[in-house]
N, C-alpha and C. Protein backbone atom coordinates (compact mmCIF):
# COMPACT_ATOMS: atom_id res chain seq x y z
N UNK A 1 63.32 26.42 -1.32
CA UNK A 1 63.06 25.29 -2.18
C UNK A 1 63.46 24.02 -1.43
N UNK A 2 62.80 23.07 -1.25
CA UNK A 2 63.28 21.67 -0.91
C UNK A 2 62.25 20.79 -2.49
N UNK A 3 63.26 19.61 -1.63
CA UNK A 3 63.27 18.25 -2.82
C UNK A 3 62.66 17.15 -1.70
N UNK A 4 61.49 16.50 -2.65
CA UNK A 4 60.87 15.22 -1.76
C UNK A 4 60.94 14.01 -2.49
N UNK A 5 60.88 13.10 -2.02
CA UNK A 5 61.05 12.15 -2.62
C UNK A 5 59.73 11.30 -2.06
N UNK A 6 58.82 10.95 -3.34
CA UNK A 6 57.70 10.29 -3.00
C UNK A 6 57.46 9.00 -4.08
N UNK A 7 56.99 7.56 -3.49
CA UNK A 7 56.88 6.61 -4.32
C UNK A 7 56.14 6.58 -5.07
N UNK A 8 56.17 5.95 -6.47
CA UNK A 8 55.91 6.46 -7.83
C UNK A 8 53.99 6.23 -7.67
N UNK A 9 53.63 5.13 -6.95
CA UNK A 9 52.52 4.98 -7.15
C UNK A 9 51.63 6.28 -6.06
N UNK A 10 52.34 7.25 -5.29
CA UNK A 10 51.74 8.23 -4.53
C UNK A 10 51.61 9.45 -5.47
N UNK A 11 52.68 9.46 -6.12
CA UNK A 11 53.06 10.42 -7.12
C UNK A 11 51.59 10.31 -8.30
N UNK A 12 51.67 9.06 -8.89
CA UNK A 12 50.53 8.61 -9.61
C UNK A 12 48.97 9.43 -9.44
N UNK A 13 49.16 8.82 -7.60
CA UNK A 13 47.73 9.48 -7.45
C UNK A 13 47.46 11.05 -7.52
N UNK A 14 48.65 11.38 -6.47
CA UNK A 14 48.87 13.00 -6.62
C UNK A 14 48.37 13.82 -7.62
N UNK A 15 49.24 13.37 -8.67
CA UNK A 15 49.06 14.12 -10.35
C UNK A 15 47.71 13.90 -10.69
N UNK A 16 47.25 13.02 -10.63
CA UNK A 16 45.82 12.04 -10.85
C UNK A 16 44.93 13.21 -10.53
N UNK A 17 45.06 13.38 -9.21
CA UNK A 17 43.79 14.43 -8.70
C UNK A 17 44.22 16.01 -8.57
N UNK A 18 45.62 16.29 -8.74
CA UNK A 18 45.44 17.62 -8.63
C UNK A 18 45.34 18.04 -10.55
N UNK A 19 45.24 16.86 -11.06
CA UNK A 19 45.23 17.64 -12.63
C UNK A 19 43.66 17.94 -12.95
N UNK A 20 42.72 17.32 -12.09
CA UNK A 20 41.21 17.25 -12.26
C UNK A 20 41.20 19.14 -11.98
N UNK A 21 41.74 19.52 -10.79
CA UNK A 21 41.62 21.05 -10.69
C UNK A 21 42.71 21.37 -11.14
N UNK A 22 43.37 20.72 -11.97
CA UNK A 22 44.68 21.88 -12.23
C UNK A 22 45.58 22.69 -11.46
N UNK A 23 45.50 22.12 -10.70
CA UNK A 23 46.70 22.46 -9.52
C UNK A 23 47.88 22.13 -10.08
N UNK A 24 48.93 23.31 -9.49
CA UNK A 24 50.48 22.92 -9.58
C UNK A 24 50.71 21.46 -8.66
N UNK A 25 51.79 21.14 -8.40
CA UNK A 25 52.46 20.36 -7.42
C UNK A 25 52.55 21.36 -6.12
N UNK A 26 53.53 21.86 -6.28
CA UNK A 26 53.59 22.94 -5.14
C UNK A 26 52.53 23.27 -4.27
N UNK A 27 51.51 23.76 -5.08
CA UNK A 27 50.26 23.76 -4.17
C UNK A 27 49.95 22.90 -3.90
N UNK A 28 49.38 21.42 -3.81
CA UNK A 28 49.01 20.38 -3.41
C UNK A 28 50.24 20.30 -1.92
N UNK A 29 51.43 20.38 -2.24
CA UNK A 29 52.15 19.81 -1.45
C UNK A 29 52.33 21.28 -0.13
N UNK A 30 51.81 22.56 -0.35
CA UNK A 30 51.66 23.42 0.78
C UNK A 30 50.37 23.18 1.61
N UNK A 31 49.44 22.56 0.67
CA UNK A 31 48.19 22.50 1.34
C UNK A 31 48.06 21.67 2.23
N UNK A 32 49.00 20.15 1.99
CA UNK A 32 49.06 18.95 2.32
C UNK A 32 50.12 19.38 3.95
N UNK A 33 50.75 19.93 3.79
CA UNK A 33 51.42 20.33 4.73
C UNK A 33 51.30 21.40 6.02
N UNK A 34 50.14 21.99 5.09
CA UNK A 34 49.34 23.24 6.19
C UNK A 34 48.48 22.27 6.95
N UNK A 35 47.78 21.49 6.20
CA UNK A 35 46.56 20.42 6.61
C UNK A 35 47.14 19.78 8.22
N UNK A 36 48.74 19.20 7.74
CA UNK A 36 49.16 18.56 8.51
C UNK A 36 49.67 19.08 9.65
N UNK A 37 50.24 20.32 9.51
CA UNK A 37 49.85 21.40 11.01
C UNK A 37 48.94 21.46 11.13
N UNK A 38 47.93 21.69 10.70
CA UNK A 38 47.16 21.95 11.59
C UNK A 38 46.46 20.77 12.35
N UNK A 39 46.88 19.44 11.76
CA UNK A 39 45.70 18.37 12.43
C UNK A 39 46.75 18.65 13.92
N UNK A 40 48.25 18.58 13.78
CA UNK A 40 49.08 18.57 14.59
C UNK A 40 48.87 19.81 15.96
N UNK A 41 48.39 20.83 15.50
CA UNK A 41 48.07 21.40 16.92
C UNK A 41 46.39 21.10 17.37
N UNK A 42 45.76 21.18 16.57
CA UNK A 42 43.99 20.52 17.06
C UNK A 42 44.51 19.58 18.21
N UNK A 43 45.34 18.42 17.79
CA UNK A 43 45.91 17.55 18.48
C UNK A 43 46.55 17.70 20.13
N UNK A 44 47.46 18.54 19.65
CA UNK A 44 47.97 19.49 20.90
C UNK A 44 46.72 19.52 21.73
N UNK A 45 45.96 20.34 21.29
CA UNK A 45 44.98 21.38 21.66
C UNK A 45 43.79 19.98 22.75
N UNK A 46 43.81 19.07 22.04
CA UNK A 46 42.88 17.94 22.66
C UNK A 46 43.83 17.69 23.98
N UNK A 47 44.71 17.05 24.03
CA UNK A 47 45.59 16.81 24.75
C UNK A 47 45.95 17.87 25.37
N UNK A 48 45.83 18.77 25.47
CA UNK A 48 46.04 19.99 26.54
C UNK A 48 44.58 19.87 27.36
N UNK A 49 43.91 19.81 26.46
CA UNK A 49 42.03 19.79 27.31
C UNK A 49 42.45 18.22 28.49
N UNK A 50 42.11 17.82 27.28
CA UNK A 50 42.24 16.76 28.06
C UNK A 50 43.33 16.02 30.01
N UNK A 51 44.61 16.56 29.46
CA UNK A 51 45.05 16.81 30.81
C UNK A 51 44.52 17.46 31.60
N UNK A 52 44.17 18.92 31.29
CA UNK A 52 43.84 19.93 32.43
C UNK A 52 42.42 19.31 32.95
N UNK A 53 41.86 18.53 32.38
CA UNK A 53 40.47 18.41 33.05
C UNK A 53 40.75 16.82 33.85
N UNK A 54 41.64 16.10 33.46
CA UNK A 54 42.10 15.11 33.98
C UNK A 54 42.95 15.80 35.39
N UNK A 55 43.56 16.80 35.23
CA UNK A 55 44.39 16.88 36.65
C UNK A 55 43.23 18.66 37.64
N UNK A 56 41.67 18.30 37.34
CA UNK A 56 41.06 19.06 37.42
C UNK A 56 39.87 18.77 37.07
N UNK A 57 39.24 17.43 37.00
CA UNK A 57 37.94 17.08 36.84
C UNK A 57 36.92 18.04 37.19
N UNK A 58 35.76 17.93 36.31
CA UNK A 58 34.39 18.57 36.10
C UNK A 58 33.73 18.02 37.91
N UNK A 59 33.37 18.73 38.74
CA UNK A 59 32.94 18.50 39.61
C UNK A 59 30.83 18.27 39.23
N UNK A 60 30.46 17.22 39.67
CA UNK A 60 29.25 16.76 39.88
C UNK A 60 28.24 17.98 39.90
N UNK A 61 28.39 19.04 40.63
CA UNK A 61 27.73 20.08 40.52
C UNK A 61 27.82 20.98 39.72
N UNK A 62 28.98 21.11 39.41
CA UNK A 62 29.19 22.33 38.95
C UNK A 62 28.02 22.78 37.30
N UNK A 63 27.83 22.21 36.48
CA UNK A 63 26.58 22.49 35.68
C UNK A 63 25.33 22.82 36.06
N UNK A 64 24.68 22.08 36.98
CA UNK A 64 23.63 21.74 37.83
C UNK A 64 22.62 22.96 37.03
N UNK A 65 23.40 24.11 37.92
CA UNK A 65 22.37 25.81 37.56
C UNK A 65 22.40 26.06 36.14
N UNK A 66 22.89 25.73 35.32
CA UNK A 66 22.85 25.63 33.41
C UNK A 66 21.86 25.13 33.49
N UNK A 67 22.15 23.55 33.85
CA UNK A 67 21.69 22.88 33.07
C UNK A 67 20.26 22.38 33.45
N UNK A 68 19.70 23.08 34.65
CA UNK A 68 18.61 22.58 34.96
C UNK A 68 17.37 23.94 34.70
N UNK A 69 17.75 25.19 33.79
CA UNK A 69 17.56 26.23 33.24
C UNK A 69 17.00 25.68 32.04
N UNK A 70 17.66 24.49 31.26
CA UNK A 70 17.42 24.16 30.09
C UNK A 70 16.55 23.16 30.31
N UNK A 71 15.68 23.68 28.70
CA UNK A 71 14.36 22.80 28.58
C UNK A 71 14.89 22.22 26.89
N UNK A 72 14.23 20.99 27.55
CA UNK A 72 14.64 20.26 25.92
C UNK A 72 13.82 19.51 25.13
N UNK A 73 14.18 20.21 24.03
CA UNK A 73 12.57 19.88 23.30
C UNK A 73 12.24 18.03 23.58
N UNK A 74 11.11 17.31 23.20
CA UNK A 74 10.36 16.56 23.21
C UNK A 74 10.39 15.92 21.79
């Protein structure tokens, strides 16, 4: 169990929309929190791409034989 403390007008909205589906609190606030892992490793996950291809750039050729296989529509 933990205790949050949220300002009254967040709270407002909160209740606002999870009463449209009838949601507990609890659930709103696991979902809200799963959500937020997960944007948090996607994140990771960019930033991991992103370095490795920064310390490992796409070489000029290297597609070439793909991509010159592909026909694209008109």
């Amino acid at each position: 169990m933990i205790t949050v403390r949220l300002d009254d007008d967040l709270l407002a909205v909160v209740d606002r929309e999870r009463a449209r589906d009838r949601l507990p609190r609890a659930r709103v606030v696991k979902e809200a929190l799963a959500l937020w892992v997960e944007r948090r490793r996607l994140a990771e996950a960019v930033r991991h791409h992103r370095d490795a291809y920064a310390r490992m750039p796409v070489r000029g050729d290297e597609f070439g034989p793909v991509l010159g296989t592909q026909r694209w529509p008109r």
